[in-house]
N, C-alpha and C. Protein backbone atom coordinates (compact mmCIF):
# COMPACT_ATOMS: atom_id res chain seq x y z
N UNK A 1 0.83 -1.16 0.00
CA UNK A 1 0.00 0.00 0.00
C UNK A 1 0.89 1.24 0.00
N UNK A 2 0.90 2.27 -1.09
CA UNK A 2 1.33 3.09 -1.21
C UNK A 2 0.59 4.51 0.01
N UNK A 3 1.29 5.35 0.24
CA UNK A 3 1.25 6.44 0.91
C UNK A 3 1.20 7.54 0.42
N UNK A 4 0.43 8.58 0.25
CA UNK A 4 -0.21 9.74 0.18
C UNK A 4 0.53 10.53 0.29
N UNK A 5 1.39 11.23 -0.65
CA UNK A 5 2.34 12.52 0.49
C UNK A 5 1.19 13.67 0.87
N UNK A 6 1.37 13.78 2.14
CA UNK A 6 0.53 14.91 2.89
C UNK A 6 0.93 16.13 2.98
N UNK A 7 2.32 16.61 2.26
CA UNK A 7 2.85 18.06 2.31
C UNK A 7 2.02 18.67 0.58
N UNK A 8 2.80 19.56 -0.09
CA UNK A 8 2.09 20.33 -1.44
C UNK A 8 3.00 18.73 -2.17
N UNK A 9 2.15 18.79 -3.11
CA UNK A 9 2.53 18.32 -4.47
C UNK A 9 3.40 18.23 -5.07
N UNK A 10 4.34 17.25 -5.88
CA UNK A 10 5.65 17.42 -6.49
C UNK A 10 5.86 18.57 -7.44
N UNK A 11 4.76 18.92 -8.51
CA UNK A 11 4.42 20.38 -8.87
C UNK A 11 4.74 21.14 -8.02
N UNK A 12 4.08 21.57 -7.33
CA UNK A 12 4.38 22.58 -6.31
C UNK A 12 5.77 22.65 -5.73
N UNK A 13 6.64 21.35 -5.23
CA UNK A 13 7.52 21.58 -4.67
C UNK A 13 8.45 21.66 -5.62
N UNK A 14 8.58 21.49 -7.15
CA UNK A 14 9.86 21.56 -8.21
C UNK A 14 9.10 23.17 -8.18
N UNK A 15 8.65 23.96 -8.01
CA UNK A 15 7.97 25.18 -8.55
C UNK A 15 8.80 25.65 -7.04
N UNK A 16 8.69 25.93 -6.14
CA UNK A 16 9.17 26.33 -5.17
C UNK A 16 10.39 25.96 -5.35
N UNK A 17 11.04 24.78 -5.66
CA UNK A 17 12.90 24.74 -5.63
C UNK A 17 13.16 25.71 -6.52
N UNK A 18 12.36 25.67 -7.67
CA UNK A 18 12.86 26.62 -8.91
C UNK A 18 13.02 27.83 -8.74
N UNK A 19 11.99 28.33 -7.25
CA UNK A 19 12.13 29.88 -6.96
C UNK A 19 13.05 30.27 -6.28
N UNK A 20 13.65 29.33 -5.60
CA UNK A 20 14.74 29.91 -4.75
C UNK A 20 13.81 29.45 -3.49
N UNK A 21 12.88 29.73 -2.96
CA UNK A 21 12.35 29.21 -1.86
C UNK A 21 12.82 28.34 -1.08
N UNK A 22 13.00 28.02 -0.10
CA UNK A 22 13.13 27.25 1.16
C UNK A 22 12.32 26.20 1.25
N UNK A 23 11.85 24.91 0.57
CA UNK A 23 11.21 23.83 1.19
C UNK A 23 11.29 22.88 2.24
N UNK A 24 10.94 22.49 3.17
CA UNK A 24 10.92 22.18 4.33
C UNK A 24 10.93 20.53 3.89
N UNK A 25 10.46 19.58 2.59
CA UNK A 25 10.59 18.64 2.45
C UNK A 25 11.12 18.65 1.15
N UNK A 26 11.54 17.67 1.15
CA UNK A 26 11.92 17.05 -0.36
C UNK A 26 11.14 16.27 -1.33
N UNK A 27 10.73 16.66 -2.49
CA UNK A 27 10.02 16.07 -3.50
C UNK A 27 10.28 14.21 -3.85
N UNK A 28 9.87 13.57 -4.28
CA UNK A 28 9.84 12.66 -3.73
C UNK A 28 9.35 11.70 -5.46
N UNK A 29 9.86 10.86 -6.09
CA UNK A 29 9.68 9.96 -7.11
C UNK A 29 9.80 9.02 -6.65
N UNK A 30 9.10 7.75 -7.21
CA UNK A 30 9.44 6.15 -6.73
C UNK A 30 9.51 5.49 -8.48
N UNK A 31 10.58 5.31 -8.48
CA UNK A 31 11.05 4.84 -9.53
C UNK A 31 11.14 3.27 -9.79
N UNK A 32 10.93 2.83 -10.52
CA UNK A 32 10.25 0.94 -10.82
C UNK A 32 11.49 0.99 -11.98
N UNK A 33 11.79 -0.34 -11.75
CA UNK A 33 12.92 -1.03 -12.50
C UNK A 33 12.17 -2.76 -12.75
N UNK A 34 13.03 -3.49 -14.10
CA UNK A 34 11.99 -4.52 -14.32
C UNK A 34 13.04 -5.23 -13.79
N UNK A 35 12.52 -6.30 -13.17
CA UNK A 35 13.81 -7.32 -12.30
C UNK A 35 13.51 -8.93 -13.30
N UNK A 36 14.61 -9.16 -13.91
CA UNK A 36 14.65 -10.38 -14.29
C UNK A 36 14.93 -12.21 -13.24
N UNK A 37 13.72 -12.63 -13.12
CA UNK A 37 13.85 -13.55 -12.17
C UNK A 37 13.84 -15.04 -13.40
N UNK A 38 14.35 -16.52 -12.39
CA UNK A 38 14.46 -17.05 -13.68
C UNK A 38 13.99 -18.43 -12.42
N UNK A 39 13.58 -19.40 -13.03
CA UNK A 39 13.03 -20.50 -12.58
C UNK A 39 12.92 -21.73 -13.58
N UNK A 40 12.43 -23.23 -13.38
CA UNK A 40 12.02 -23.89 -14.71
C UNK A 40 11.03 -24.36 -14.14
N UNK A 41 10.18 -24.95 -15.10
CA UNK A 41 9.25 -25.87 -15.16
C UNK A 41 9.37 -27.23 -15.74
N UNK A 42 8.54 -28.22 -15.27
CA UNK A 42 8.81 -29.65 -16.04
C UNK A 42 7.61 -29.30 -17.12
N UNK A 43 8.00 -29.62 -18.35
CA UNK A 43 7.08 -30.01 -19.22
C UNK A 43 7.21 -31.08 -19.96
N UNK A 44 6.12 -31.94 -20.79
CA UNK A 44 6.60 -32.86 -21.55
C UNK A 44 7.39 -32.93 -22.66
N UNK A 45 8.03 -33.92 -23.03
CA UNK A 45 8.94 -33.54 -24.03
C UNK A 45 8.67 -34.49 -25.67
N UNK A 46 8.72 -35.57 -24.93
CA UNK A 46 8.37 -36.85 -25.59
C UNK A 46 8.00 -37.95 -24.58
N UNK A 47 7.91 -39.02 -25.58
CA UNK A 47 6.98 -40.25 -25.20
C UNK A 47 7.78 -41.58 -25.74
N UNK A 48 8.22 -42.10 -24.81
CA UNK A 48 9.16 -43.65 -25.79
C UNK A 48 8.22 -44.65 -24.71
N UNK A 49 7.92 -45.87 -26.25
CA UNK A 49 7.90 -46.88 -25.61
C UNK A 49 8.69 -47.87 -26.13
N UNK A 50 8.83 -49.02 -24.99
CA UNK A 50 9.52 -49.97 -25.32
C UNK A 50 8.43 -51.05 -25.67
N UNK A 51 8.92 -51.76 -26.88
CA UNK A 51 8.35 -53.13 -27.40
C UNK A 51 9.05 -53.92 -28.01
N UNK A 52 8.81 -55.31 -27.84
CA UNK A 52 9.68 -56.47 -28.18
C UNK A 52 9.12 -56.75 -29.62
N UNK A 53 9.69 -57.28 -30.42
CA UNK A 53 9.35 -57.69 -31.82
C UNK A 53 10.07 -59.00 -32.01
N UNK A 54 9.22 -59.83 -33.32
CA UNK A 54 10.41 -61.17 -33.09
C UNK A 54 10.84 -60.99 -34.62
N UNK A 55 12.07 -61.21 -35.05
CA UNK A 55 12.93 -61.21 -36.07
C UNK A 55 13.23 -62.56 -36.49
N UNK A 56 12.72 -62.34 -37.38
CA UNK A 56 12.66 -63.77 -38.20
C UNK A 56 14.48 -64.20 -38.99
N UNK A 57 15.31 -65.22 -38.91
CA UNK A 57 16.43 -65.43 -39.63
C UNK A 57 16.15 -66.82 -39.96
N UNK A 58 17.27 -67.43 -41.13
CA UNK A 58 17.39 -68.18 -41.45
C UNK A 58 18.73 -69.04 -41.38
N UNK A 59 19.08 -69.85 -40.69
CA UNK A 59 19.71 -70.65 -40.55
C UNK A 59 20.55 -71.68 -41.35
N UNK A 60 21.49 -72.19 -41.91
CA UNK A 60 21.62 -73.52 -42.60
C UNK A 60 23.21 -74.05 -41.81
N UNK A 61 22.12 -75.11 -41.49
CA UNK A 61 23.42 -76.14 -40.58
C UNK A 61 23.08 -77.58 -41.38
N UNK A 62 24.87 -78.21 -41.22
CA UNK A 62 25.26 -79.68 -42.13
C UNK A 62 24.58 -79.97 -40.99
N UNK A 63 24.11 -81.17 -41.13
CA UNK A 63 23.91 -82.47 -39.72
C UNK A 63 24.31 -83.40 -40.53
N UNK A 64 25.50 -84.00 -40.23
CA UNK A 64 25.74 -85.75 -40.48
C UNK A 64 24.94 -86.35 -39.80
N UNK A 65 24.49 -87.81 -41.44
CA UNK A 65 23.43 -88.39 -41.15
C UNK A 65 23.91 -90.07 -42.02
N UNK A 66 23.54 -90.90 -41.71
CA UNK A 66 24.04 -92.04 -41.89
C UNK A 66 23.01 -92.88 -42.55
N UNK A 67 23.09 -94.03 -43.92
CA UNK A 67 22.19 -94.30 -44.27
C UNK A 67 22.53 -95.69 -44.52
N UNK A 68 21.67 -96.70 -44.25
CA UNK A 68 22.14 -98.35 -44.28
C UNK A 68 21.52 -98.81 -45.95
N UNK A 69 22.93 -99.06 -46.68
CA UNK A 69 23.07 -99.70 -48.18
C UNK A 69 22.75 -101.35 -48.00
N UNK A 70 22.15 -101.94 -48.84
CA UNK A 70 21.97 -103.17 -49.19
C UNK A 70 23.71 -103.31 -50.52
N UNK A 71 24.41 -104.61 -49.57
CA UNK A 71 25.81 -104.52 -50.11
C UNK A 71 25.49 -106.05 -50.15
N UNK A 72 25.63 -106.91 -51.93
CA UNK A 72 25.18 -108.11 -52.59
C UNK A 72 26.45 -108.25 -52.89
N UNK A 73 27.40 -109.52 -51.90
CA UNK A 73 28.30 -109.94 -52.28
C UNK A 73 28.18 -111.29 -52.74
N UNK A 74 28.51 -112.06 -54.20
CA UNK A 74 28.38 -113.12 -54.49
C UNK A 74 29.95 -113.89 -54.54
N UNK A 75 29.28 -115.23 -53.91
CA UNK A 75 30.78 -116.18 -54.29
C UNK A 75 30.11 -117.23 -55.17
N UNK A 76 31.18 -117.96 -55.57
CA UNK A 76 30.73 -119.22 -56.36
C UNK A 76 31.07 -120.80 -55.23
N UNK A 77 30.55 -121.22 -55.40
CA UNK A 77 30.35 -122.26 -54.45
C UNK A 77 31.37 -123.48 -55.31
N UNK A 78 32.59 -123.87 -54.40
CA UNK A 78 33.27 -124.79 -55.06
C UNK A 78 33.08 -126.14 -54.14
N UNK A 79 33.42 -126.15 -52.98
CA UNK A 79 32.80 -127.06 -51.94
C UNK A 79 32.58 -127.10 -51.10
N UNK A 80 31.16 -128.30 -50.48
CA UNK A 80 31.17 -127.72 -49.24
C UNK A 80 32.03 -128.77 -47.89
N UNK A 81 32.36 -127.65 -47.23
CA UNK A 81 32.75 -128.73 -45.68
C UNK A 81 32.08 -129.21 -44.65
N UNK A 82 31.97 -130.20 -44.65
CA UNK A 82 31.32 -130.92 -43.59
C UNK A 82 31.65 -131.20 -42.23
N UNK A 83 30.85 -130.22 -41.22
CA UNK A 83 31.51 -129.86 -39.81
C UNK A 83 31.76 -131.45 -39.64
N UNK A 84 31.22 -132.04 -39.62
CA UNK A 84 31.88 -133.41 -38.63
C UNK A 84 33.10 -133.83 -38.70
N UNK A 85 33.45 -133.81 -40.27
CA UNK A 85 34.47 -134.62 -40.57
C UNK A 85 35.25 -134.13 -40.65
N UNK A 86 35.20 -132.43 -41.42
CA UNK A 86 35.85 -131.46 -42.17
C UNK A 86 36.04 -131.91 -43.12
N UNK A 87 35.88 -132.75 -43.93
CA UNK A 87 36.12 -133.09 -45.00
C UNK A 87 35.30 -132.14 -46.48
N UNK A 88 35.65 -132.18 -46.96
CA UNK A 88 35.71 -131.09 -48.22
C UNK A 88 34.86 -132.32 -49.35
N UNK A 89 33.41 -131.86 -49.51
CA UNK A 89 32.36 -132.67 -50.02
C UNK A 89 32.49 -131.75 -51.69
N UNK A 90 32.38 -132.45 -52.61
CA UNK A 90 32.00 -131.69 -54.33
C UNK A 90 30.30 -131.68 -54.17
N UNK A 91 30.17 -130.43 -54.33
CA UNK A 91 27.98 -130.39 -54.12
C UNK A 91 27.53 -131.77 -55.25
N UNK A 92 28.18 -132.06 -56.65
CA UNK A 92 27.50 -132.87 -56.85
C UNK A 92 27.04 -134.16 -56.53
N UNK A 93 28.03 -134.06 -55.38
CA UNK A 93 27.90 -135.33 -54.88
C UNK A 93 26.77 -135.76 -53.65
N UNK A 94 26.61 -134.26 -53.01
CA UNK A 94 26.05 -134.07 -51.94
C UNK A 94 24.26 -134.55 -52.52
N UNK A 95 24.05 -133.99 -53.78
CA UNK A 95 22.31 -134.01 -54.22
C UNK A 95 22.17 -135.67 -54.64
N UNK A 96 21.08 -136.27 -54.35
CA UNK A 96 20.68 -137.58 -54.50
C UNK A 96 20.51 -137.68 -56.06
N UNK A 97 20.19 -136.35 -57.09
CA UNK A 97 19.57 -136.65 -58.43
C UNK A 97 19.56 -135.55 -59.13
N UNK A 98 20.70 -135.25 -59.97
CA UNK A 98 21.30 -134.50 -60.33
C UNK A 98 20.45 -133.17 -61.10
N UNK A 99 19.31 -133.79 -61.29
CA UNK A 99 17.82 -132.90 -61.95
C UNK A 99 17.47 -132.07 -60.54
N UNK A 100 17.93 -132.49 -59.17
CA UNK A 100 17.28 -131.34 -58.74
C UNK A 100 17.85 -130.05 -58.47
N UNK A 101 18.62 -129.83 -59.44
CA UNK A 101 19.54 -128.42 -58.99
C UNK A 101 18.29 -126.95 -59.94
N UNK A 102 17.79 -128.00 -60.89
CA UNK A 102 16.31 -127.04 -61.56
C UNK A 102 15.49 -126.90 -60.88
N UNK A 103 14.65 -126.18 -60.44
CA UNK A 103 13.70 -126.07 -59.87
C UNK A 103 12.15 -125.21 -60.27
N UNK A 104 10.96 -125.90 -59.88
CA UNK A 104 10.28 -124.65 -60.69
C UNK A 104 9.68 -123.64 -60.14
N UNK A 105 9.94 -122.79 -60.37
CA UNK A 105 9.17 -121.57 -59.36
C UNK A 105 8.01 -121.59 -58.59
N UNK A 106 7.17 -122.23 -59.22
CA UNK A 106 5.63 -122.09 -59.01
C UNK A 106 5.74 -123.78 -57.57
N UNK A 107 6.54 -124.51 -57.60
CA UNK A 107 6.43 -125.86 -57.04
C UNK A 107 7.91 -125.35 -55.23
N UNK A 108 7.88 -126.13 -54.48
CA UNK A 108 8.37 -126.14 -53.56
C UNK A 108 10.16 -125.58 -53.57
N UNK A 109 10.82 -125.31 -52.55
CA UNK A 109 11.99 -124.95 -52.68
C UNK A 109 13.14 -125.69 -53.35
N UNK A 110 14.12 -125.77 -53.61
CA UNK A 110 14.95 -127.09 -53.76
C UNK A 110 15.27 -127.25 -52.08
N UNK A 111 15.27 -128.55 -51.85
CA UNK A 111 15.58 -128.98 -50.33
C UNK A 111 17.30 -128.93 -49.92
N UNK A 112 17.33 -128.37 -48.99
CA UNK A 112 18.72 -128.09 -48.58
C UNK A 112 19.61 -126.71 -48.91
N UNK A 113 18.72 -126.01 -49.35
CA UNK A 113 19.14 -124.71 -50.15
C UNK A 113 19.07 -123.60 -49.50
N UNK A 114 18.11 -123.52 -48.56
CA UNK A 114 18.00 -122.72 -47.43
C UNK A 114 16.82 -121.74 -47.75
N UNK A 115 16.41 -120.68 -46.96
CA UNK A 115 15.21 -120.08 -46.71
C UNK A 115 15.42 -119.31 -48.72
N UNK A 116 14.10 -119.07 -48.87
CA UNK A 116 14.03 -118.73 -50.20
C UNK A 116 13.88 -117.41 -50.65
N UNK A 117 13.38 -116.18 -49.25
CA UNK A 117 12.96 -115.15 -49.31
C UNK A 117 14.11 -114.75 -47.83
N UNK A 118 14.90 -113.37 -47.96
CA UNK A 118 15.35 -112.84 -46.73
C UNK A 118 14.74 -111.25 -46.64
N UNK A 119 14.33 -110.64 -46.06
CA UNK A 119 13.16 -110.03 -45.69
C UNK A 119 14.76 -109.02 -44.51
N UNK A 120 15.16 -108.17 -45.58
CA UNK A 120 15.96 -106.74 -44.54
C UNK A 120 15.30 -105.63 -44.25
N UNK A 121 15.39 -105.24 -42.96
CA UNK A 121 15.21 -104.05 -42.86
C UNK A 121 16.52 -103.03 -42.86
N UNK A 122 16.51 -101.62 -44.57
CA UNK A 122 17.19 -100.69 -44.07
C UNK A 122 17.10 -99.45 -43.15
N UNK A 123 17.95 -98.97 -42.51
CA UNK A 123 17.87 -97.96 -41.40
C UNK A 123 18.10 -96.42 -42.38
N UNK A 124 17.98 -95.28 -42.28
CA UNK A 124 18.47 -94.06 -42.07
C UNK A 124 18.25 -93.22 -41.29
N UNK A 125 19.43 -92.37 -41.08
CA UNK A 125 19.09 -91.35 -39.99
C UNK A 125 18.68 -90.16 -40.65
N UNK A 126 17.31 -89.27 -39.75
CA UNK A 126 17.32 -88.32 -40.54
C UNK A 126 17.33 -87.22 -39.34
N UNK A 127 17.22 -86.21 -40.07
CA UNK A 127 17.76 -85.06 -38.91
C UNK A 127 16.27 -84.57 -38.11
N UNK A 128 16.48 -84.21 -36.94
CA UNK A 128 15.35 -84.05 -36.15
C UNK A 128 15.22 -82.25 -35.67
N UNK A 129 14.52 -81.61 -35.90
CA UNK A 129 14.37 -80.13 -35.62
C UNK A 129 13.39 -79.98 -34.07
N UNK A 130 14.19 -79.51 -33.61
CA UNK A 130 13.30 -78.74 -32.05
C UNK A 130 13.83 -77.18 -31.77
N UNK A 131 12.73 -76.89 -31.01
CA UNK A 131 13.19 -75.55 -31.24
C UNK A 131 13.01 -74.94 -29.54
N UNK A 132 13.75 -74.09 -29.14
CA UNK A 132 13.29 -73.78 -27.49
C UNK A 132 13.33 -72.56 -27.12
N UNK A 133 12.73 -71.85 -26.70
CA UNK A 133 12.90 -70.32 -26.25
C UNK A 133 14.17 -70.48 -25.28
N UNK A 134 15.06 -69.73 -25.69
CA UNK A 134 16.10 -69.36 -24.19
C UNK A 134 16.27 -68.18 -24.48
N UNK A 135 16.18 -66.98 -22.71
CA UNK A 135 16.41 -65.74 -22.46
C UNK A 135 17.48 -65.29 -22.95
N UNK A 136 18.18 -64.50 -23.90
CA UNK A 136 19.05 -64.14 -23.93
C UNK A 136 20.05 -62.81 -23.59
N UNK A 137 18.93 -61.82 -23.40
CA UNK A 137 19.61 -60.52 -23.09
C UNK A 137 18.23 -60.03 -22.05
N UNK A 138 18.69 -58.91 -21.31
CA UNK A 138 17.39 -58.19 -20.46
C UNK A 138 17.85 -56.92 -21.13
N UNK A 139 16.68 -56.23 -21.46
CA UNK A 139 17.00 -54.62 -21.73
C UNK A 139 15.93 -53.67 -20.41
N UNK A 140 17.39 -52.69 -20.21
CA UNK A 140 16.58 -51.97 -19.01
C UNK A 140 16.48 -50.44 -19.45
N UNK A 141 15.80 -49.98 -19.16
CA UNK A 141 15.40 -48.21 -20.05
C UNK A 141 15.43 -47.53 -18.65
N UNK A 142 16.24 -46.87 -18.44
CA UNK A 142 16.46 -45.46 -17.35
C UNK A 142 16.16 -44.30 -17.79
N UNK A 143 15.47 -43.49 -16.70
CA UNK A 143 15.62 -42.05 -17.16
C UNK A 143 16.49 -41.66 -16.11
N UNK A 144 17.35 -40.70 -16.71
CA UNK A 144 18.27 -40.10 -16.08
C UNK A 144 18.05 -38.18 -16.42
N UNK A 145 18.54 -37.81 -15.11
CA UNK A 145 18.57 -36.34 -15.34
C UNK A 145 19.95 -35.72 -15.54
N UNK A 146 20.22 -35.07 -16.59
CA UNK A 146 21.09 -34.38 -17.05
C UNK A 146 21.03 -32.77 -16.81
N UNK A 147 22.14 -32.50 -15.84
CA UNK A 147 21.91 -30.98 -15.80
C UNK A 147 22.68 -30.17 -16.31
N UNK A 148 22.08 -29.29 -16.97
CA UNK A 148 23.09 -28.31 -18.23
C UNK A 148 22.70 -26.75 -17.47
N UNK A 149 23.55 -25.87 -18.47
CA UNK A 149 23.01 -24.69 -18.27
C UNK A 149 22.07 -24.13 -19.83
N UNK A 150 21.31 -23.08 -19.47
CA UNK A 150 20.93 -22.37 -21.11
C UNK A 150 21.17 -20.69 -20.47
N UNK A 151 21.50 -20.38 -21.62
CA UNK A 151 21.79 -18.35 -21.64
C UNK A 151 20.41 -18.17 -21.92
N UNK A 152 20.03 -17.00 -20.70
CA UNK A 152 18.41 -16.17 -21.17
C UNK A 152 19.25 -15.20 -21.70
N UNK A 153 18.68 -14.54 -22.69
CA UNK A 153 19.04 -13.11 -22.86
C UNK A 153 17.61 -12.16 -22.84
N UNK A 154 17.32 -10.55 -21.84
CA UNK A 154 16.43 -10.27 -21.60
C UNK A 154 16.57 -8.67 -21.83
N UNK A 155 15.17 -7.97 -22.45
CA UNK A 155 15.68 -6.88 -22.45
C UNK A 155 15.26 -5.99 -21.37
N UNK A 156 15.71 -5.50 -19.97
CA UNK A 156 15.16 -4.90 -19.05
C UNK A 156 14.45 -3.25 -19.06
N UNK A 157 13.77 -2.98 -18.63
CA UNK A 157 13.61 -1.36 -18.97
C UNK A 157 13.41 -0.80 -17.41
N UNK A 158 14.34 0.08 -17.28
CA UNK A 158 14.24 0.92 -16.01
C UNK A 158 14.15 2.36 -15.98
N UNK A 159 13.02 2.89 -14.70
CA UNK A 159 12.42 4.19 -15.01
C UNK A 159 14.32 5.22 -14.33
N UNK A 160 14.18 6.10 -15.11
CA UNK A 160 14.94 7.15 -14.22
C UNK A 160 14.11 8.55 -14.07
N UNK A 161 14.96 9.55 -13.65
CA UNK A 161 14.22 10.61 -13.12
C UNK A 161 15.04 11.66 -13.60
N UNK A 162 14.88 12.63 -14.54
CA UNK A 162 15.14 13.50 -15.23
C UNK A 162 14.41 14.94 -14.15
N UNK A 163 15.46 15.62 -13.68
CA UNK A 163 14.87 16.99 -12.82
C UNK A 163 15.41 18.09 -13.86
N UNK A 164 13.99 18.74 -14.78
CA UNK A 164 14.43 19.92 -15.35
C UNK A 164 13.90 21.16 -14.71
N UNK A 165 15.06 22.23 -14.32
CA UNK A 165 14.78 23.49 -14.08
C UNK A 165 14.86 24.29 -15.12
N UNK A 166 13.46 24.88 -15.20
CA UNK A 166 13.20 25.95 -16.18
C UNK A 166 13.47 27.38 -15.45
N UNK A 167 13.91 28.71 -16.23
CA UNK A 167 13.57 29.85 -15.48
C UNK A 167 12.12 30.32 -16.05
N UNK A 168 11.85 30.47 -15.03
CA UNK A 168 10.63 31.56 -14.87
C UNK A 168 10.76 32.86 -14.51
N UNK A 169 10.15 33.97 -15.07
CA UNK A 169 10.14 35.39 -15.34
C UNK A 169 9.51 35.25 -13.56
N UNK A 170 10.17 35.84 -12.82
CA UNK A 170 9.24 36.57 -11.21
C UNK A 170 9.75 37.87 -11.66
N UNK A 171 8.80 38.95 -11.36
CA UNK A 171 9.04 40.54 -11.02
C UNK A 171 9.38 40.38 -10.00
N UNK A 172 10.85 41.47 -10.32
CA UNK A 172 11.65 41.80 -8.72
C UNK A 172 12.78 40.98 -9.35
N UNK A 173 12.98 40.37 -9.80
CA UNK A 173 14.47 39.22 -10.48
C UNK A 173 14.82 39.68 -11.24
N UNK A 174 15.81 39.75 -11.25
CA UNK A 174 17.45 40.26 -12.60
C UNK A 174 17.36 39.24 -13.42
């Protein structure tokens, strides 16, 4: 709350300094200056989010793999040995009737000749695909505060007080 001066008027009292007069107070200005004050505020800036995505690649791996061949080794049969004796038998001698070394397809095996059909099973290996999630990395997102400076530049305006004495003509003055 400002105050009232209760003596004459600043008029009046630059009018009385100007005369030479004697004033009992002093005239009186209140002069305002702009004061630069400085503070911050948070505001928003941006917005990040984090999201996982899955990235598709492609792979190519050898796998050794192993595969079971049907391997037809033939001999010729010169004679056979006879566990008991060891003795070393000529086959023609071994068959009772020398016609039965023909045989006809459609009629029974030749006897002594052994099974007529062998029935293999082949093996291969083939490669087997599984697949497993394992964690591999954690990603962690911080905010951190970084403190800098910034230059305000401001333009201030301040009152001053200019006292002009004019002369004034009084009768009776040189």
């Amino acid at each position: 709350m400002s105050q009232q001066p209760t003596g004459p008027t600043t008029d009046q009292t630059i009018d009385q300094i100007a005369s030479g007069r004697a004033v009992d107070r002093a005239a009186e200005v209140v002069l305002s200056a702009e004061v630069l004050s400085t503070g911050t505020v948070r505001v928003p800036v941006e917005r990040v989010r984090v999201a996982k995505r899955i990235v598709h690649t492609t792979r190519t791996i050898e796998v050794p793999v192993r595969v079971e061949e049907l391997v037809v080794t033939r001999e010729a049969v010169e004679a056979t040995a006879d566990p008991a004796t060891d003795l070393v038998a000529d086959p023609a001698d071994l068959l009772a009737d020398p016609g039965d070394l023909v045989a006809d397809p459609a009629t029974e095996p030749v006897p002594g000749a052994g099974p007529t059909e062998v029935v293999l099973v082949l093996h291969e290996e083939v490669p087997q695909v599984s697949l497993r999630v394992e964690p591999v990395e954690v990603v962690r997102v911080e905010v951190q505060r970084v403190t800098g400076e910034t230059v305000l530049e401001a333009e201030l305006r301040t009152e001053v007080a200019d006292v002009v004495l004019e002369e004034t003509e009084h009768p009776g003055r040189p």
